[in-house]
Protein backbone atom coordinates (compact mmCIF):
# COMPACT_ATOMS: atom_id res chain seq x y z
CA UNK A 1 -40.50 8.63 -6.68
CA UNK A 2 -38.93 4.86 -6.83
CA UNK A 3 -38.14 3.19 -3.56
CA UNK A 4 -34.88 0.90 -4.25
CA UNK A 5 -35.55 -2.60 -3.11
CA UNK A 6 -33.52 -3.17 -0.03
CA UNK A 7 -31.89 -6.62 -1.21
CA UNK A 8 -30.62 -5.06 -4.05
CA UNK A 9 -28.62 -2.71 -2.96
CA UNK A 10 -27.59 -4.71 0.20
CA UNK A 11 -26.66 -7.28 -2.63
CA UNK A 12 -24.38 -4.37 -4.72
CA UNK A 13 -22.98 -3.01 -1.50
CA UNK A 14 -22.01 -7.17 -0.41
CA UNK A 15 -20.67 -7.40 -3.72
CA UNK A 16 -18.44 -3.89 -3.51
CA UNK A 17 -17.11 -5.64 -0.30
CA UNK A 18 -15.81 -8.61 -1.63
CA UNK A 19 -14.09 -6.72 -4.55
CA UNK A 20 -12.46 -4.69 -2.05
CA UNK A 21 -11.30 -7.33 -0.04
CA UNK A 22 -9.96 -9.34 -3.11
CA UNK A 23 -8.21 -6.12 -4.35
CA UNK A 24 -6.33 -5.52 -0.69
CA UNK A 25 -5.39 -9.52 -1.07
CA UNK A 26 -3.76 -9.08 -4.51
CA UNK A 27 -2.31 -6.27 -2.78
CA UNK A 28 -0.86 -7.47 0.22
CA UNK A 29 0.88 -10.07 -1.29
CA UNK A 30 2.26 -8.54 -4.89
CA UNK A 31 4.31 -11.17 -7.10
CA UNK A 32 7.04 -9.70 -8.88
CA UNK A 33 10.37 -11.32 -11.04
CA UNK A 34 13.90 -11.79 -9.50
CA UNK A 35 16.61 -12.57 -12.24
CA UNK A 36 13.91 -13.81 -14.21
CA UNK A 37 11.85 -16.01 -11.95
CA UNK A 38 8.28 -15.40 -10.35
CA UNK A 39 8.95 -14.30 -6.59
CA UNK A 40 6.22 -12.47 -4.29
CA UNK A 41 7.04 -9.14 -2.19
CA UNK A 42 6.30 -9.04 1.46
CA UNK A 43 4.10 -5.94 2.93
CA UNK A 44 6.13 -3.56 4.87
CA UNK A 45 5.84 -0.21 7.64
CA UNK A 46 8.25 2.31 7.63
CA UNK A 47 8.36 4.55 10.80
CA UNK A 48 10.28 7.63 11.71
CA UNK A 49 11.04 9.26 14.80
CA UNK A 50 13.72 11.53 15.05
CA UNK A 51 17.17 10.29 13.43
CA UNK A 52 15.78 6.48 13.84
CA UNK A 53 13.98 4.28 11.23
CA UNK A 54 11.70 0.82 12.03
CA UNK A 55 10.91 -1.34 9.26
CA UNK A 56 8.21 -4.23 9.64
CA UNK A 57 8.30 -6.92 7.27
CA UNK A 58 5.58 -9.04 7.40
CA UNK A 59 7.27 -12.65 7.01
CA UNK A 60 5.41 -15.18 9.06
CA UNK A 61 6.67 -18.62 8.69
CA UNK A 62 10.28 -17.79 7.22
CA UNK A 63 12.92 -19.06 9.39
CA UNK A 64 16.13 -16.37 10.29
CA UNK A 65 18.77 -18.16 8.03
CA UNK A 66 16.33 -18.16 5.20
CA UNK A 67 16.67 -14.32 5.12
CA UNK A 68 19.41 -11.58 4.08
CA UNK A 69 19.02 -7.98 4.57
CA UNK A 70 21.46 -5.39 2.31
CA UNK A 71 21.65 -1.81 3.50
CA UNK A 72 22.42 0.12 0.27
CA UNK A 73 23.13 3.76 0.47
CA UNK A 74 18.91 4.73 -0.56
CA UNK A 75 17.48 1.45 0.13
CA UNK A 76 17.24 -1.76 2.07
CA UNK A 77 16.74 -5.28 0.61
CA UNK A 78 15.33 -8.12 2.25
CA UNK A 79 15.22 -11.16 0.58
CA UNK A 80 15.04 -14.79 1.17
CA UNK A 81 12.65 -17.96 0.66
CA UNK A 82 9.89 -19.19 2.60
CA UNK A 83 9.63 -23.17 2.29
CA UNK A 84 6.27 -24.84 1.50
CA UNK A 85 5.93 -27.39 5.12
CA UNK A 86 7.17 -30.81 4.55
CA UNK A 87 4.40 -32.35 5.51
CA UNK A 88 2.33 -31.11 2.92
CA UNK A 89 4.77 -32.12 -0.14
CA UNK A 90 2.23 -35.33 -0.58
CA UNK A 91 -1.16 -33.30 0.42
CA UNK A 92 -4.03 -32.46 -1.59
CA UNK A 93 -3.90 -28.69 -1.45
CA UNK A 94 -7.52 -27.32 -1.25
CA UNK A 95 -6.16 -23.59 -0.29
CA UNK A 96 -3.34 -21.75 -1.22
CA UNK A 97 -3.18 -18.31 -0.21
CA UNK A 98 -0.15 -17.77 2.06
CA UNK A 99 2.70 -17.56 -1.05
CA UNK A 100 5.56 -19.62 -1.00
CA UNK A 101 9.39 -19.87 -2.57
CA UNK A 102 11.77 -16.79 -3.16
CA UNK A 103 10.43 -13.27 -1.76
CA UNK A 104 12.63 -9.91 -2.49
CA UNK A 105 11.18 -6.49 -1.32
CA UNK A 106 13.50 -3.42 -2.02
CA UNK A 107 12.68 -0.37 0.42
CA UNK A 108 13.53 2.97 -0.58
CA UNK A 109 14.50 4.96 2.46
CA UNK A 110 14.14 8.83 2.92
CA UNK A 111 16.86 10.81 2.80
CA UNK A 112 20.19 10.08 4.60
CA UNK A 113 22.18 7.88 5.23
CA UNK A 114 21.75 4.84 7.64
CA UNK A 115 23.84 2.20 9.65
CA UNK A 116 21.97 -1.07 11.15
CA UNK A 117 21.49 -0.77 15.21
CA UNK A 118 18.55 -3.78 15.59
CA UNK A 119 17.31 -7.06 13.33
CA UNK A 120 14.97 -9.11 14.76
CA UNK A 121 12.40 -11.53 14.15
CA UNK A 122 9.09 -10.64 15.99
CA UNK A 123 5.32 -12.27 15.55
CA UNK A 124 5.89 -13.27 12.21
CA UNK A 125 7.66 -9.93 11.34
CA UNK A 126 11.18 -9.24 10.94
CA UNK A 127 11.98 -5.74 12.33
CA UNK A 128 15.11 -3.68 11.32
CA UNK A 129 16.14 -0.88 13.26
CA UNK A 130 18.09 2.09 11.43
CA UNK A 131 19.86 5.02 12.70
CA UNK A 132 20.74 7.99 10.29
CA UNK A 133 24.29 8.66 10.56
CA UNK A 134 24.99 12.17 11.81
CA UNK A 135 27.50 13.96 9.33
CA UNK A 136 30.42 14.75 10.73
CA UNK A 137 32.00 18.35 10.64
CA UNK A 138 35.70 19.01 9.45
């Protein structure tokens, strides 16, 4: 019987790690293409409870008139632009991570449909409050 040398497979399992944290970085902040330009898509929650939906859109740094919400009749859009800080127009950037510029993020919603009752922007996160329209008997 071989006995695995302990750095080795504390060096894989380090490794295994990193790739995982990479992979939930790539994930977290996805870039995608509005009308034909690069743009990156913000994470989001989606809670139920009862007739009432709460979206959190993680959007730290992005002012309220930089962003527009659209209730369509399945989804919700949020869109807008986050602004690189003017003071670093002339700096030498040596870290980039938090992405910049336009941002769109369609969110399908569950079945129903849904009329706005809250929008607010909360620790970095902009939080919409839906309420599922009760259909009315004739």
């Amino acid at each position: 019987m071989r006995v695995r040398d302990p750095g080795s497979w504390m060096w894989a399992e380090a490794l295994e790690l990193l790739q995982d944290a990479e992979r939930l970085q790539r994930q977290f902040f996805r870039i995608g293409v509005l009308q034909g330009a690069p743009c990156w898509e913000p994470p989001v929650d989606l809670y139920e409870n009862g007739d009432e939906l709460t979206l959190l859109v993680a959007l730290p740094g992005v002012a309220p008139k930089q962003l527009e919400v659209v209730l369509a009749p399945s989804l919700i859009i949020v869109r807008g632009e986050r602004a690189l800080p003017t003071n670093s127009r002339r700096a030498a950037i040596h870290r980039l991570e938090i992405p910049y510029g336009r941002f769109e993020r369609r969110i399908a919603l569950p079945p129903g449909q849904y009329e706005p009752i809250n929008q607010r922007l909360e620790l970095g996160c902009l939080v919409l409050e839906l309420r599922r329209r009760t259909q009315e008997r004739t």
